[in-house]
C-alpha atoms as a PDB file:
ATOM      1  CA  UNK A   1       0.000   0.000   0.000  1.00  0.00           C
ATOM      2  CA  UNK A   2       1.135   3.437  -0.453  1.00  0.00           C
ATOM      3  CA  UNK A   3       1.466   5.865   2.374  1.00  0.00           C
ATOM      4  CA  UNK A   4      -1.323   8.626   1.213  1.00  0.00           C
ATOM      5  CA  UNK A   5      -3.560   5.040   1.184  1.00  0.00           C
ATOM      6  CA  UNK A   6      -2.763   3.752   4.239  1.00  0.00           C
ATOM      7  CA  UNK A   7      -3.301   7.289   5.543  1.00  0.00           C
ATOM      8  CA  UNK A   8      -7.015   7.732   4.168  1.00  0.00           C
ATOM      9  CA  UNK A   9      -7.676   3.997   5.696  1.00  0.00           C
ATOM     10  CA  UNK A  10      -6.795   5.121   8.672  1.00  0.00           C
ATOM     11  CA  UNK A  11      -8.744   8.066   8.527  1.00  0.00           C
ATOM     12  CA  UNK A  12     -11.504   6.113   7.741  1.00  0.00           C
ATOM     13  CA  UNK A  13     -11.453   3.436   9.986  1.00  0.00           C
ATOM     14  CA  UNK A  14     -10.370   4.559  13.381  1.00  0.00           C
ATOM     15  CA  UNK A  15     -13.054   6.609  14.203  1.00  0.00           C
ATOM     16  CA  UNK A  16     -15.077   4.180  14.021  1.00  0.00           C
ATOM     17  CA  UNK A  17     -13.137   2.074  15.956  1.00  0.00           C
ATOM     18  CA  UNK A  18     -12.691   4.218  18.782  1.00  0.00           C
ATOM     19  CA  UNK A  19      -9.065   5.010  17.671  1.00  0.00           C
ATOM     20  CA  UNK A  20      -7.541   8.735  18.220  1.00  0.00           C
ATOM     21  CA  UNK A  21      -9.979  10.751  17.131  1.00  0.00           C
ATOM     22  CA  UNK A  22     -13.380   8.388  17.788  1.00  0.00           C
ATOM     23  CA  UNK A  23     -15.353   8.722  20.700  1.00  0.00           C
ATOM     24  CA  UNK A  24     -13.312   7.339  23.748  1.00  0.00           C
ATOM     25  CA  UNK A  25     -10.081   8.956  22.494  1.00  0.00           C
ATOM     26  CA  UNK A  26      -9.783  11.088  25.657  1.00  0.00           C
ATOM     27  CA  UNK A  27     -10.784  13.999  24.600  1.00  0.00           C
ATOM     28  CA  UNK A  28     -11.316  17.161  27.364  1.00  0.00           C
ATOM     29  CA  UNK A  29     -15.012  16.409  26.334  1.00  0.00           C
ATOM     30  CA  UNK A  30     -15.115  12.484  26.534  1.00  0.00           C
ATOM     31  CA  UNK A  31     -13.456  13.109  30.122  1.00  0.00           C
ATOM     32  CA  UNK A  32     -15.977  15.705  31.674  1.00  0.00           C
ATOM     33  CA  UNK A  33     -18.640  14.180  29.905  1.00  0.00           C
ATOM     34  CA  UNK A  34     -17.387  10.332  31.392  1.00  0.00           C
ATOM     35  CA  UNK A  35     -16.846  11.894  34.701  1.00  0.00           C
ATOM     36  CA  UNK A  36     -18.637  10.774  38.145  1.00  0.00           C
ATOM     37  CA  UNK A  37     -19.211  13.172  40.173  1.00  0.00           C
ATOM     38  CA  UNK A  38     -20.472  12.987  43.997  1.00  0.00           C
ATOM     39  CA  UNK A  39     -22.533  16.079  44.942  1.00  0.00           C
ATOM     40  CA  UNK A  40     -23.596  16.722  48.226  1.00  0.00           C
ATOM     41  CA  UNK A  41     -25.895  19.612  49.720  1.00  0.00           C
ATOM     42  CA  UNK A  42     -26.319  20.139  53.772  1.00  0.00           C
ATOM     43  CA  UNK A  43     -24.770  16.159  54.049  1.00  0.00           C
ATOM     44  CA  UNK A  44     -27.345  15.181  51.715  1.00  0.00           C
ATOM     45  CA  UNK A  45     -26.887  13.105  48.288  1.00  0.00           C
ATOM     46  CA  UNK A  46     -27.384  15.353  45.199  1.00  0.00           C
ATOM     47  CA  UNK A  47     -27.747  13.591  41.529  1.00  0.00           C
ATOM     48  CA  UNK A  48     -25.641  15.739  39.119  1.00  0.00           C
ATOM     49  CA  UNK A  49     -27.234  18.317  36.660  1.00  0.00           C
ATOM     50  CA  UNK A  50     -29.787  18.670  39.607  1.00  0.00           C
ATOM     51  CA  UNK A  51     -31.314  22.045  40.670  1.00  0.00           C
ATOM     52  CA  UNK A  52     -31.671  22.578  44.533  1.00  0.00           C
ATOM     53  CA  UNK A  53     -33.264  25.343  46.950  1.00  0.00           C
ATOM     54  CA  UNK A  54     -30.390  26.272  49.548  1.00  0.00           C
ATOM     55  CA  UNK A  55     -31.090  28.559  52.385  1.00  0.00           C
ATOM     56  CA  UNK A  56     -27.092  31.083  52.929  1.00  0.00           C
ATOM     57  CA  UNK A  57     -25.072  29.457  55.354  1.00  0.00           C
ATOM     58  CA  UNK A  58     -25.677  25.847  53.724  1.00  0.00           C
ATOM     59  CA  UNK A  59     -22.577  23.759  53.081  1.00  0.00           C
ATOM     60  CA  UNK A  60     -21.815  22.535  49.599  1.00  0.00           C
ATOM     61  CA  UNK A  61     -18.804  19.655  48.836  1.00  0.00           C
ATOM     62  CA  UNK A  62     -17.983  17.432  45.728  1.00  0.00           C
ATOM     63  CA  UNK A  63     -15.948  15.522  44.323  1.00  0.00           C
ATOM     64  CA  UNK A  64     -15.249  14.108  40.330  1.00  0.00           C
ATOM     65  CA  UNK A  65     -13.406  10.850  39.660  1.00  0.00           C
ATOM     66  CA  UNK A  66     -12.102  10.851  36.025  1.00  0.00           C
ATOM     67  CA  UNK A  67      -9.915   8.835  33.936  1.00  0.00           C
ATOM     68  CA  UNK A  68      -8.027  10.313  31.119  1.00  0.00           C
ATOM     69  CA  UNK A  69      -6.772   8.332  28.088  1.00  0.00           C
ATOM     70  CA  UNK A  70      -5.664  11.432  26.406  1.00  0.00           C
ATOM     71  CA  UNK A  71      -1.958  11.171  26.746  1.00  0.00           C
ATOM     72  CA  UNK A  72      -1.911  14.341  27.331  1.00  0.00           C
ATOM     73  CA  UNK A  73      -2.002  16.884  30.542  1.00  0.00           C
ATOM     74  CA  UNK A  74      -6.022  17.298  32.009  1.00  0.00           C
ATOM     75  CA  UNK A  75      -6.576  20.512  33.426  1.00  0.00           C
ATOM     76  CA  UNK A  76      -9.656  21.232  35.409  1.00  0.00           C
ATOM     77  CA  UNK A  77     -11.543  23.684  37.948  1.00  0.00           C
ATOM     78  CA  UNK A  78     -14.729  24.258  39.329  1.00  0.00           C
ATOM     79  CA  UNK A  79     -16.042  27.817  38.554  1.00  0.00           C
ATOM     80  CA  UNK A  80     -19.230  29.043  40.221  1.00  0.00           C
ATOM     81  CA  UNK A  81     -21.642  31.362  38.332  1.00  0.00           C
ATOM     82  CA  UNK A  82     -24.416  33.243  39.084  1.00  0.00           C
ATOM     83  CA  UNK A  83     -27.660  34.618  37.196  1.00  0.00           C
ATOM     84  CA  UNK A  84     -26.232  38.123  37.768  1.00  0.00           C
ATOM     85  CA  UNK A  85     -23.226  37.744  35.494  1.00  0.00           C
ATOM     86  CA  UNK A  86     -20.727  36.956  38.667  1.00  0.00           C
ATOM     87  CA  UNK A  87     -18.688  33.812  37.948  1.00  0.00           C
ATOM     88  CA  UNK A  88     -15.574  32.491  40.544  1.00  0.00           C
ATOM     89  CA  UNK A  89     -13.367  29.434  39.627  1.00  0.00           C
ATOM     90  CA  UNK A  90     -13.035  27.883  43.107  1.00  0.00           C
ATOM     91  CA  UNK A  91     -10.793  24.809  42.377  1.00  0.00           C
ATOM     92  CA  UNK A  92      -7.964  24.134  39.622  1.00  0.00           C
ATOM     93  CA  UNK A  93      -5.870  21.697  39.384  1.00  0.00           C
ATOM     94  CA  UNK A  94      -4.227  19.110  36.655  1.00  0.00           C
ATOM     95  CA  UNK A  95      -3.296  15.801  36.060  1.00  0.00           C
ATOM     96  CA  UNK A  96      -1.177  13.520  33.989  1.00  0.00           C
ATOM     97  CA  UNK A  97      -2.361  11.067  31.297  1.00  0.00           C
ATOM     98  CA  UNK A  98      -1.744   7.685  30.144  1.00  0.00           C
ATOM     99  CA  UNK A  99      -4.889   6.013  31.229  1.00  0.00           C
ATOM    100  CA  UNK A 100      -4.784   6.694  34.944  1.00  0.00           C
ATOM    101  CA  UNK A 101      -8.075   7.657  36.665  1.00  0.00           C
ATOM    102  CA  UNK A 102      -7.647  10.604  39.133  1.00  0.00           C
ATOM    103  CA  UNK A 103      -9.953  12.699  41.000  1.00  0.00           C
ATOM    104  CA  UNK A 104     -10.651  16.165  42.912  1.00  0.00           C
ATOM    105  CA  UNK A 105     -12.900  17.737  45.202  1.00  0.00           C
ATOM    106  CA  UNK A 106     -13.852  20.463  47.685  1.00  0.00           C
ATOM    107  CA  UNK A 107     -16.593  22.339  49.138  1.00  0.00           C
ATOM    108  CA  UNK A 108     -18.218  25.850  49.672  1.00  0.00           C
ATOM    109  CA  UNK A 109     -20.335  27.789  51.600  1.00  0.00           C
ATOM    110  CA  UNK A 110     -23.076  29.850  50.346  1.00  0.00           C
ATOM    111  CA  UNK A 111     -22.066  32.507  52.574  1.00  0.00           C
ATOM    112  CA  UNK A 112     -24.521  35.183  53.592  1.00  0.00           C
ATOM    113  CA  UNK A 113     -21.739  37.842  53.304  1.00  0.00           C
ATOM    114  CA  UNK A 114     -21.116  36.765  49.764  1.00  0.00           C
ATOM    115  CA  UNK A 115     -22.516  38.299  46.872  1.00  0.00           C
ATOM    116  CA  UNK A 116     -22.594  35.687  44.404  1.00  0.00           C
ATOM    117  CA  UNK A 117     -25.167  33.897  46.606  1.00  0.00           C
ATOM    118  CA  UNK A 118     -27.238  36.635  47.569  1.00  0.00           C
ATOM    119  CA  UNK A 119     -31.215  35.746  48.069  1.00  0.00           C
ATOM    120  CA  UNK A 120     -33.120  34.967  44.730  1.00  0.00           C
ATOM    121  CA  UNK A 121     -30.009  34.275  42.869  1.00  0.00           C
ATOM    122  CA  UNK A 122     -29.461  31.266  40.439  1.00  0.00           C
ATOM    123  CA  UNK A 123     -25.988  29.745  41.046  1.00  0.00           C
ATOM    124  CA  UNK A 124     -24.529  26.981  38.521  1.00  0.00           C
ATOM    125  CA  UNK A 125     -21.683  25.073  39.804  1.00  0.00           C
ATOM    126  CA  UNK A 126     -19.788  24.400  36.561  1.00  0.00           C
ATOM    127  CA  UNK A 127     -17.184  21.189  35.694  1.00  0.00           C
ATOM    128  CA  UNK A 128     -14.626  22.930  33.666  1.00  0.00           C
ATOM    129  CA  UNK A 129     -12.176  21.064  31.446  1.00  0.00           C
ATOM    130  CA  UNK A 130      -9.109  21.285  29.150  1.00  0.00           C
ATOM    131  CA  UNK A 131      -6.348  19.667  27.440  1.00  0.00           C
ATOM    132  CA  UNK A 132      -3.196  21.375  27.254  1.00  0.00           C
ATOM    133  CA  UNK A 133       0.084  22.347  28.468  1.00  0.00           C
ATOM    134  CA  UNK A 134       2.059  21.191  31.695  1.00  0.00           C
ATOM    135  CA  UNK A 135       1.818  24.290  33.830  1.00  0.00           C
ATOM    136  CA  UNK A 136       4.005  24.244  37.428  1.00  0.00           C
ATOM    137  CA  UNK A 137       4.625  26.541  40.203  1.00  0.00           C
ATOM    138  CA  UNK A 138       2.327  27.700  43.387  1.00  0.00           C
ATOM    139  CA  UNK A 139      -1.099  29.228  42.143  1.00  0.00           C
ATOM    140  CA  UNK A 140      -0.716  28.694  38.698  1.00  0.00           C
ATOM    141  CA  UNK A 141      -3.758  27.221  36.825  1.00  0.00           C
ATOM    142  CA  UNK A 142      -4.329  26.692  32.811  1.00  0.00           C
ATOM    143  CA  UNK A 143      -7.919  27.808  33.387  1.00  0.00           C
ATOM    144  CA  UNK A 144      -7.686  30.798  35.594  1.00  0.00           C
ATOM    145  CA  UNK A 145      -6.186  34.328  34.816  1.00  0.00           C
ATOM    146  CA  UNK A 146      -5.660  35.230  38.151  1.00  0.00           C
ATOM    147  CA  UNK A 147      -6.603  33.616  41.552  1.00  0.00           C
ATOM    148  CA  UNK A 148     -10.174  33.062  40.735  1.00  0.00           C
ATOM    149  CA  UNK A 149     -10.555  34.534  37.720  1.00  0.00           C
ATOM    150  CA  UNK A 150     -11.590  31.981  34.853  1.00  0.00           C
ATOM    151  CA  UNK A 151      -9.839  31.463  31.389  1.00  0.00           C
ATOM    152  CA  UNK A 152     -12.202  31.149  29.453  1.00  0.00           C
ATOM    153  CA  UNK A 153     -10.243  31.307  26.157  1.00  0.00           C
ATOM    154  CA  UNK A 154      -8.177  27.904  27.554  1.00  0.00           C
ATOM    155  CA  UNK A 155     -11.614  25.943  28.627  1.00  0.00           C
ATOM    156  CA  UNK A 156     -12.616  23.535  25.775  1.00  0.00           C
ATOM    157  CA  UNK A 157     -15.567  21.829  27.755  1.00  0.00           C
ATOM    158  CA  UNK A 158     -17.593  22.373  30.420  1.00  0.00           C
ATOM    159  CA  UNK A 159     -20.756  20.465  32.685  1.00  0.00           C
ATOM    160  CA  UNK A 160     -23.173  22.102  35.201  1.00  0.00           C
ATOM    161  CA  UNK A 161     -22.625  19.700  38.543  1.00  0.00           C
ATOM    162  CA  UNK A 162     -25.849  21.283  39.792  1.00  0.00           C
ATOM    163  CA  UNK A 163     -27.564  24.251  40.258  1.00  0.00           C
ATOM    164  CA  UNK A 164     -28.331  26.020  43.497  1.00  0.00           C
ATOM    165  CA  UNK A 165     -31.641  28.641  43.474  1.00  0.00           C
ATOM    166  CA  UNK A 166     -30.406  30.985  47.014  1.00  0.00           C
ATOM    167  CA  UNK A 167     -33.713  31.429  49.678  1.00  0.00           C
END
């Protein structure tokens, strides 16, 4: 066979076989999308994409378990946004690849004292996601700008966790 053939062959066939660039090739999407994540609100159980009524002071944790096939770096946060406009990345973090599973998590407050969960707002908490770059050193994120301020520009993928309507 000649090289442009076994090229277009390839092309053609590993998609469809789940190869590099079909469905499970461990893409930033295929890994927030394949993610579990454990949501909990005031100690209860929360199923994910859920909306829930939270009164200010309420605690909120969670925690994602991944696995990334992507052979290449996973970088992810957690950014909170409300219906105002406000948004607040509240975790980053990254991992390595080569098939290993990893996992995060955290919690918040919905603080009375805190605007972005004022009474009568809408608050998504967001699963934020990215392939890309090894980035080291203390408080340095791919998806942030500064300390809590998302990149948006470096976030290929994202998934609401759940939604919290403020009392």
């Amino acid at each position: 066979m000649t090289r442009l053939t076994l090229l277009l062959t390839a092309a053609l066939f590993l998609p469809a076989c789940g190869g590099p660039t079909g469905p499970d090739s461990g893409s930033a999407q295929a890994i927030v999308e394949n993610s579990t994540p454990t949501l909990t609100v005031a100690g209860a159980p929360v199923q994910p994409g859920a909306t829930v009524t939270v009164a200010q002071g309420t605690s909120v944790s969670y925690r994602v378990d991944y696995r990334n096939n992507s052979g290449q770096v996973f970088h992810y946060g957690v950014m909170v946004a409300n219906d105002n406009g406000m948004e607040r990345l509240e975790s980053c973090g990254a991992a390595g690849s080569g098939g290993e599973g990893g996992g995060f998590g955290s919690g918040l407050t919905v603080a009375s004292f805190d605007p972005m969960y004022a009474r009568g707002r809408t608050v998504r908490v967001v699963l934020l996601g990215a392939l890309g770059p090894n980035v080291s050193g203390p408080g340095q994120c791919y998806l942030q700008i500064t300390q809590g301020v998302p990149n948006h520009a470096n976030v290929q993928t994202e998934r609401v966790l759940m939604t919290l309507v403020v009392q």
